[in-house]
PDB file of N, CA and C in Angstrom:
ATOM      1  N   UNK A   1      -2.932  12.735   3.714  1.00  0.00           N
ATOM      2  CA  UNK A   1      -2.671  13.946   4.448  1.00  0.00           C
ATOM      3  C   UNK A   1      -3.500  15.057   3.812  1.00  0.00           C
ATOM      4  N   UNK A   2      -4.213  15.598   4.488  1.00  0.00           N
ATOM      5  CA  UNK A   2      -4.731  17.227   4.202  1.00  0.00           C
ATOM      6  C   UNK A   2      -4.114  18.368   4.782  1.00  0.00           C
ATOM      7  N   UNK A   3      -4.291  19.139   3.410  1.00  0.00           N
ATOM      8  CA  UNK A   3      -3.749  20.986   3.828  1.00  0.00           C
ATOM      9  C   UNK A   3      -5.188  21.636   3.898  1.00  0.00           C
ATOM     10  N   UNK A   4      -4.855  22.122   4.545  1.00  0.00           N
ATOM     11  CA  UNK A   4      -6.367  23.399   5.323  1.00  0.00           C
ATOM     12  C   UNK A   4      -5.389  24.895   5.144  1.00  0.00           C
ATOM     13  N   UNK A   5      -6.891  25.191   4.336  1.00  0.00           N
ATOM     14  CA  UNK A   5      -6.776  26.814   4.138  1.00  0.00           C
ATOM     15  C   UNK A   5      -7.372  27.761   5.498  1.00  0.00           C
ATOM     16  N   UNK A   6      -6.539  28.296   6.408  1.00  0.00           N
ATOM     17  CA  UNK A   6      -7.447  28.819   7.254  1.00  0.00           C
ATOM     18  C   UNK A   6      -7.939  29.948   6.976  1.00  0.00           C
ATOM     19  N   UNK A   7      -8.037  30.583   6.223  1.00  0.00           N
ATOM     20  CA  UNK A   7      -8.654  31.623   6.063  1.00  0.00           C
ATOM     21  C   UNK A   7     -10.307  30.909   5.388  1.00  0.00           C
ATOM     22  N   UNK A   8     -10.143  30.176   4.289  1.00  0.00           N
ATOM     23  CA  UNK A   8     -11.280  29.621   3.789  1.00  0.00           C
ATOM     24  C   UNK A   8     -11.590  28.589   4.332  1.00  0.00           C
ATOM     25  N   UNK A   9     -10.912  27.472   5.070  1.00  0.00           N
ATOM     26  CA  UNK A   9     -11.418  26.573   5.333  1.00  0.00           C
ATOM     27  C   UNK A   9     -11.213  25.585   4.385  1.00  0.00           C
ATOM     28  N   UNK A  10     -10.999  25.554   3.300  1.00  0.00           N
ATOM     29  CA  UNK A  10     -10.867  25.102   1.830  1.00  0.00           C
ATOM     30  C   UNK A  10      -9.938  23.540   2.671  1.00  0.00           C
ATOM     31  N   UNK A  11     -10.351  22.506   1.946  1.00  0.00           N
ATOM     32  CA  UNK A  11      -9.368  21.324   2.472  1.00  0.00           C
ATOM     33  C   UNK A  11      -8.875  20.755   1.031  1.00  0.00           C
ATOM     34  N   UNK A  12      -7.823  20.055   1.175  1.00  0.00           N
ATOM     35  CA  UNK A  12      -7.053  19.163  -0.307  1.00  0.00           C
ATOM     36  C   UNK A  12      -6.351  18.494   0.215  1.00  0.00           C
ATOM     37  N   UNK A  13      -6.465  17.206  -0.288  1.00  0.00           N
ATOM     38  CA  UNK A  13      -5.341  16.379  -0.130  1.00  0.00           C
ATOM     39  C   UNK A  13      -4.220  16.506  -0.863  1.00  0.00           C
ATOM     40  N   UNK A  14      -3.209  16.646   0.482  1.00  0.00           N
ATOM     41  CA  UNK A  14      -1.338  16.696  -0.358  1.00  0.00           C
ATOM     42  C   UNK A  14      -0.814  15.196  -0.414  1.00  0.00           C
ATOM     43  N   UNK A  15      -0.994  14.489  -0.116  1.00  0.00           N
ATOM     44  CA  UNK A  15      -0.167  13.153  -0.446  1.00  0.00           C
ATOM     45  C   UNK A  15      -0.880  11.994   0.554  1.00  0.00           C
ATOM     46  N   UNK A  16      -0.246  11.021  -0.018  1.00  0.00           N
ATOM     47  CA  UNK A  16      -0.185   9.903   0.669  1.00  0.00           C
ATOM     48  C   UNK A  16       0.989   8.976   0.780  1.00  0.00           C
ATOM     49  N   UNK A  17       0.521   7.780   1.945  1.00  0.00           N
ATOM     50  CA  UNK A  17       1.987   6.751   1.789  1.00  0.00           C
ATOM     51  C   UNK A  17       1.459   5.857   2.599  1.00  0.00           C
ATOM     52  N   UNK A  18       2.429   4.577   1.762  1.00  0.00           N
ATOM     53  CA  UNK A  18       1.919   3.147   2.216  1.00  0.00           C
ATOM     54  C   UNK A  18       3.514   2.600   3.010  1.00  0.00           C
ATOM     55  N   UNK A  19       2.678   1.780   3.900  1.00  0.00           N
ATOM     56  CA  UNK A  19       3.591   1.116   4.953  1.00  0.00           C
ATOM     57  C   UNK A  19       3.293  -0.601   4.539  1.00  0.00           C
ATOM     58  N   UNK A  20       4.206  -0.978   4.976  1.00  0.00           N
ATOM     59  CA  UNK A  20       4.185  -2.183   4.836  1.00  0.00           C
ATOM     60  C   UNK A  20       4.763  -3.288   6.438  1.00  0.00           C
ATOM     61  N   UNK A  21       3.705  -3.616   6.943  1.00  0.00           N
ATOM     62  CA  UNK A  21       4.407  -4.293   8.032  1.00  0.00           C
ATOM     63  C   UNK A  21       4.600  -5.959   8.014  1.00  0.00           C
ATOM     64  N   UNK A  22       5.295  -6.305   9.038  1.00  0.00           N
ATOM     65  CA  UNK A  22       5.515  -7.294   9.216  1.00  0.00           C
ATOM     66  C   UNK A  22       5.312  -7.949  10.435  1.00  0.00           C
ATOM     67  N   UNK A  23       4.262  -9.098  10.272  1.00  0.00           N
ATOM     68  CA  UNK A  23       3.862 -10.264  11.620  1.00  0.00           C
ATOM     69  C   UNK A  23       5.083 -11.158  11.953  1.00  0.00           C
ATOM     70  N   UNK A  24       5.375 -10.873  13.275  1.00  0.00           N
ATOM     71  CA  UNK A  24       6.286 -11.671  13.983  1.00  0.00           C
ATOM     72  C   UNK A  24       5.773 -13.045  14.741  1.00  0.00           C
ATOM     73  N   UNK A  25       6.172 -14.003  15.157  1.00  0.00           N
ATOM     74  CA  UNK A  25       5.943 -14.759  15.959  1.00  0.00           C
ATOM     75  C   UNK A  25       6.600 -14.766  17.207  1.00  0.00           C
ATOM     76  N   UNK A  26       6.390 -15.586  18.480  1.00  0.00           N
ATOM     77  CA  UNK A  26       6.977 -15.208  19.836  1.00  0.00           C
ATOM     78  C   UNK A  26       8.408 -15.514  19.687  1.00  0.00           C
ATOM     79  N   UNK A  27       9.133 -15.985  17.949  1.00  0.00           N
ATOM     80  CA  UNK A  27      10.641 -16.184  18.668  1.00  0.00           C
ATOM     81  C   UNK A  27      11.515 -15.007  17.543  1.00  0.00           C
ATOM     82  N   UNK A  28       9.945 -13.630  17.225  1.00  0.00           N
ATOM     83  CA  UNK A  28      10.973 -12.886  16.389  1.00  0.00           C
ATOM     84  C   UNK A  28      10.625 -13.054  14.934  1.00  0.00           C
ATOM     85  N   UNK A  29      10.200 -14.177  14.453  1.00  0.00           N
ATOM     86  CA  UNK A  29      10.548 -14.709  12.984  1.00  0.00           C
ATOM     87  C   UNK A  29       9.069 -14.182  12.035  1.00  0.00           C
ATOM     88  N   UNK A  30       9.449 -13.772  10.689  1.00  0.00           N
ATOM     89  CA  UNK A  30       7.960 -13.501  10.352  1.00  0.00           C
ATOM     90  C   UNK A  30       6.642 -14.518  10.298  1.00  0.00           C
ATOM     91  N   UNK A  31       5.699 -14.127  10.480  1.00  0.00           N
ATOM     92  CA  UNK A  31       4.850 -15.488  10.396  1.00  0.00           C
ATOM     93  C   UNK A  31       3.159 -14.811   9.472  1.00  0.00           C
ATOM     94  N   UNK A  32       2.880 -15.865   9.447  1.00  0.00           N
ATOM     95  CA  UNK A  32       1.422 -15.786   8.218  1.00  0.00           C
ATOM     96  C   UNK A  32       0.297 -15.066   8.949  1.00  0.00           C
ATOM     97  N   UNK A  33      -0.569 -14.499   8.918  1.00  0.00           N
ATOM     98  CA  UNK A  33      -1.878 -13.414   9.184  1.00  0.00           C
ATOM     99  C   UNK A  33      -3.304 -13.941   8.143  1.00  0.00           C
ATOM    100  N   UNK A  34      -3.903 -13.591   8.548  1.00  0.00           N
ATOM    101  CA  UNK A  34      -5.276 -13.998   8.148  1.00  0.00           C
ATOM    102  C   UNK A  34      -5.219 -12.701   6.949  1.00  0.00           C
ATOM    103  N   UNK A  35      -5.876 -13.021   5.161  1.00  0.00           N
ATOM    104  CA  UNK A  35      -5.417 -11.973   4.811  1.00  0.00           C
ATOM    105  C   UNK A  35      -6.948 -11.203   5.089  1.00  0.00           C
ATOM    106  N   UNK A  36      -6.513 -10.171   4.265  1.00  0.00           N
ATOM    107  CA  UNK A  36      -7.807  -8.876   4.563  1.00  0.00           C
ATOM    108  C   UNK A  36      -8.570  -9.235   3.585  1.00  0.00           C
ATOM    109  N   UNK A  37      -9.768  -8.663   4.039  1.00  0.00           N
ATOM    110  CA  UNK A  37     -11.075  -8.520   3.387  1.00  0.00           C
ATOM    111  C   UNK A  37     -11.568  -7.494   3.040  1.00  0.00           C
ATOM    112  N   UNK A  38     -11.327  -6.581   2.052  1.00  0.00           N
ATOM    113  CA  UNK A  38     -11.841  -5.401   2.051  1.00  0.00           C
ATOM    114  C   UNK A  38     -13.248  -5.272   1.904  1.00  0.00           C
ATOM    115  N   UNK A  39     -13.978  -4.403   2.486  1.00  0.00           N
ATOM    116  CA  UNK A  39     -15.602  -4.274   2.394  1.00  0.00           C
ATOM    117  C   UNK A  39     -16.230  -2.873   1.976  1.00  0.00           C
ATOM    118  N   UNK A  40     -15.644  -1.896   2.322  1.00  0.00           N
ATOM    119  CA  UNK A  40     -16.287  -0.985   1.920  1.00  0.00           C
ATOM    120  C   UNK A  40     -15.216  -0.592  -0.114  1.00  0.00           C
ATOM    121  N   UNK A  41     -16.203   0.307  -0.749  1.00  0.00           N
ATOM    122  CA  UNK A  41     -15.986   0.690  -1.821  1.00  0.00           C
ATOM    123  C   UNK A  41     -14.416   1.275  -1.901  1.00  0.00           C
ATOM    124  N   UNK A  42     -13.798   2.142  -0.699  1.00  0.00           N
ATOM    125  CA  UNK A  42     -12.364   2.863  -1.001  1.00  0.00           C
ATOM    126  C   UNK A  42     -11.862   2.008  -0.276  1.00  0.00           C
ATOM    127  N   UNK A  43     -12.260   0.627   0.561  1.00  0.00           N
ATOM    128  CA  UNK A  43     -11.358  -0.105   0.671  1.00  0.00           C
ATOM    129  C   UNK A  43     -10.559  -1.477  -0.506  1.00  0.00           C
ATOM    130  N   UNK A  44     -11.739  -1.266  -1.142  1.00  0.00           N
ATOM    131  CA  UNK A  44     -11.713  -2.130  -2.005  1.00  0.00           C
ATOM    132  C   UNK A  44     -11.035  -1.500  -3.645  1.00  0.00           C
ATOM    133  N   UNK A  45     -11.369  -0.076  -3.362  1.00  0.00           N
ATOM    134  CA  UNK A  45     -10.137   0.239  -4.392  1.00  0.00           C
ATOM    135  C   UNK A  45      -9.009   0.637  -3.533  1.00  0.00           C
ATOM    136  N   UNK A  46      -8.884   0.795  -2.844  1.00  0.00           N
ATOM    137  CA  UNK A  46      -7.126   0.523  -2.095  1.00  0.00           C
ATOM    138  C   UNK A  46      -6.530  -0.644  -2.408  1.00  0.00           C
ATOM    139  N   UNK A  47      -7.361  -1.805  -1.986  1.00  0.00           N
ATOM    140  CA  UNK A  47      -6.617  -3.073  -2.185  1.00  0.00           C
ATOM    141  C   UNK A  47      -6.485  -3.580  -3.756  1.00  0.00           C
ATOM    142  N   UNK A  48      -7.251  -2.983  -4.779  1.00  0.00           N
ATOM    143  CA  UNK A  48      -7.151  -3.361  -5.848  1.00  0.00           C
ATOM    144  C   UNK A  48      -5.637  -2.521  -6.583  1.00  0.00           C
ATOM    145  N   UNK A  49      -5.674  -1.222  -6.183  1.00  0.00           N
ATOM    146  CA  UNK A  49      -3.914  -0.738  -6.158  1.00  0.00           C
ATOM    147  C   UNK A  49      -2.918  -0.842  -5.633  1.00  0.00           C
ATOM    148  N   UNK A  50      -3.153  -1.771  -4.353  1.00  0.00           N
ATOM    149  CA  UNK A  50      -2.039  -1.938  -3.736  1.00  0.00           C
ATOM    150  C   UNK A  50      -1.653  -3.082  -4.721  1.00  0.00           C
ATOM    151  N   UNK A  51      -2.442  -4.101  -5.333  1.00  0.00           N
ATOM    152  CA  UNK A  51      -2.422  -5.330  -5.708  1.00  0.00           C
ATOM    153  C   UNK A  51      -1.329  -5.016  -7.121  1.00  0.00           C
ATOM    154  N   UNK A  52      -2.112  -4.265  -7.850  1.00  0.00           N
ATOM    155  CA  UNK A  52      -1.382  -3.253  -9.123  1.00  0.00           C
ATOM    156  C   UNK A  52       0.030  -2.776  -8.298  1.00  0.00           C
ATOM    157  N   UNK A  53       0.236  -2.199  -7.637  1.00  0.00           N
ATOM    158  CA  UNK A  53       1.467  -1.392  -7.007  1.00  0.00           C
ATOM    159  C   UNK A  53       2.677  -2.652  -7.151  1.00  0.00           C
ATOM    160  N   UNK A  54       2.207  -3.804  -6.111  1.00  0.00           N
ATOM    161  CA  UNK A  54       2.626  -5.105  -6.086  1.00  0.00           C
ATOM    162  C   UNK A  54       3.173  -5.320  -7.664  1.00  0.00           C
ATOM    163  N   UNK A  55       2.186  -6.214  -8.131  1.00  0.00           N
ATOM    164  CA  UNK A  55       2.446  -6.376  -9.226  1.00  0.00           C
ATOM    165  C   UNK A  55       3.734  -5.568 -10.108  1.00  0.00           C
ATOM    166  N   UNK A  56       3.394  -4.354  -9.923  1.00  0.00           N
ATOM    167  CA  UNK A  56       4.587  -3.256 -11.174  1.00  0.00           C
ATOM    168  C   UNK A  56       5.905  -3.627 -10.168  1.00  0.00           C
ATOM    169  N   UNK A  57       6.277  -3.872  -8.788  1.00  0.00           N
ATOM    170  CA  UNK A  57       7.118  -4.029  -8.181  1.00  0.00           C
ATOM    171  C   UNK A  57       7.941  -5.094  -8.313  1.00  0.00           C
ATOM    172  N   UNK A  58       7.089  -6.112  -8.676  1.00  0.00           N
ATOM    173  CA  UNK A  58       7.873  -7.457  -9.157  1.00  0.00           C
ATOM    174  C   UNK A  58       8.115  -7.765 -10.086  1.00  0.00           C
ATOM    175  N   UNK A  59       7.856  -6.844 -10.901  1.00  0.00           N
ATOM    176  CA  UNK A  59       8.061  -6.616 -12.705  1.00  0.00           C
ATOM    177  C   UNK A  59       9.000  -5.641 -12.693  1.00  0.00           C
ATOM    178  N   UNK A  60       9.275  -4.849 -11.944  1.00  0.00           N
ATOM    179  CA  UNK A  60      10.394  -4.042 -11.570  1.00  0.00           C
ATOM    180  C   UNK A  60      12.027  -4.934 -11.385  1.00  0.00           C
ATOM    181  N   UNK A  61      11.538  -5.570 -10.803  1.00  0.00           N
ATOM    182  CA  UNK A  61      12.611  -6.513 -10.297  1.00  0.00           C
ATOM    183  C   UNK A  61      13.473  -7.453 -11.284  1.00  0.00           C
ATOM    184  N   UNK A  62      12.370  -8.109 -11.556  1.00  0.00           N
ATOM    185  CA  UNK A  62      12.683  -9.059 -13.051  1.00  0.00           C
ATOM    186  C   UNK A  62      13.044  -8.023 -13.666  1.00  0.00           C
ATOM    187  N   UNK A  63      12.920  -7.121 -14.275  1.00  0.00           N
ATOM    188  CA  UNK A  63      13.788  -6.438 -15.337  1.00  0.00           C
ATOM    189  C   UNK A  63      15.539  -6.498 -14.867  1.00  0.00           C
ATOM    190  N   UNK A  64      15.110  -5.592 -13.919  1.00  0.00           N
ATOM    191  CA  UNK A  64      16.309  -5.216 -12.632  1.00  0.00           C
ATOM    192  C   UNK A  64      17.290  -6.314 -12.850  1.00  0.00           C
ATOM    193  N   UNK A  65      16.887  -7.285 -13.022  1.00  0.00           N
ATOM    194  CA  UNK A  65      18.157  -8.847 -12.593  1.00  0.00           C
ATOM    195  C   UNK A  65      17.590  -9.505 -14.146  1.00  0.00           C
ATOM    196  N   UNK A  66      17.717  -9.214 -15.133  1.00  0.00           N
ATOM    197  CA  UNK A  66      17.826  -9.147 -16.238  1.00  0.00           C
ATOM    198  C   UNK A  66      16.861 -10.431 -16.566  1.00  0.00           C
ATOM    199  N   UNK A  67      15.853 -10.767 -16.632  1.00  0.00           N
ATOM    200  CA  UNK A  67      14.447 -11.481 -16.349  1.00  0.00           C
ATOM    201  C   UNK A  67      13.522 -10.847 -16.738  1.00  0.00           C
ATOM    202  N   UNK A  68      13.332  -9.994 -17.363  1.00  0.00           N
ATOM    203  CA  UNK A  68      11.739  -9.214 -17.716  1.00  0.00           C
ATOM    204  C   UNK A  68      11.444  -8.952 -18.947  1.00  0.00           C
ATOM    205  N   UNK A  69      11.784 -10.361 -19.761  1.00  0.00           N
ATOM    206  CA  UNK A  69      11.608 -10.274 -21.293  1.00  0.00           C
ATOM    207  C   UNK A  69      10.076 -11.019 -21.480  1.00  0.00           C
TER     208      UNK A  69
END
């Protein structure tokens, strides 16, 4: 998301946020997707933090349910 200064014009980014969806099949149920390929340079550091994000999330967990020794 960007804030715009209208007087200057000045732009900054205020935040961001990640979604996470889910592939259905025709009876509803989740099903598998071809994964991504990132190609350009900020796609490819997106996917390298989402990967990190991942990661700290499931290390989150294991602690959480007493597993993260």
């Amino acid at each position: 998301m960007l804030a715009e200064d209208i007087l200057t014009g000045e732009k900054r980014h205020t935040n961001s946020c990640y979604v996470t969806y889910v592939a259905l099949d025709e009876n509803g149920r989740p099903t598998t997707v071809e994964p991504i390929v990132p190609e350009t340079p900020d796609e490819k550091r997106r996917y390298d933090r989402a990967a990190k994000r991942r990661a700290n999330r499931v290390m989150e967990r294991r602690y959480d349910q007493g597993r993260g020794e």
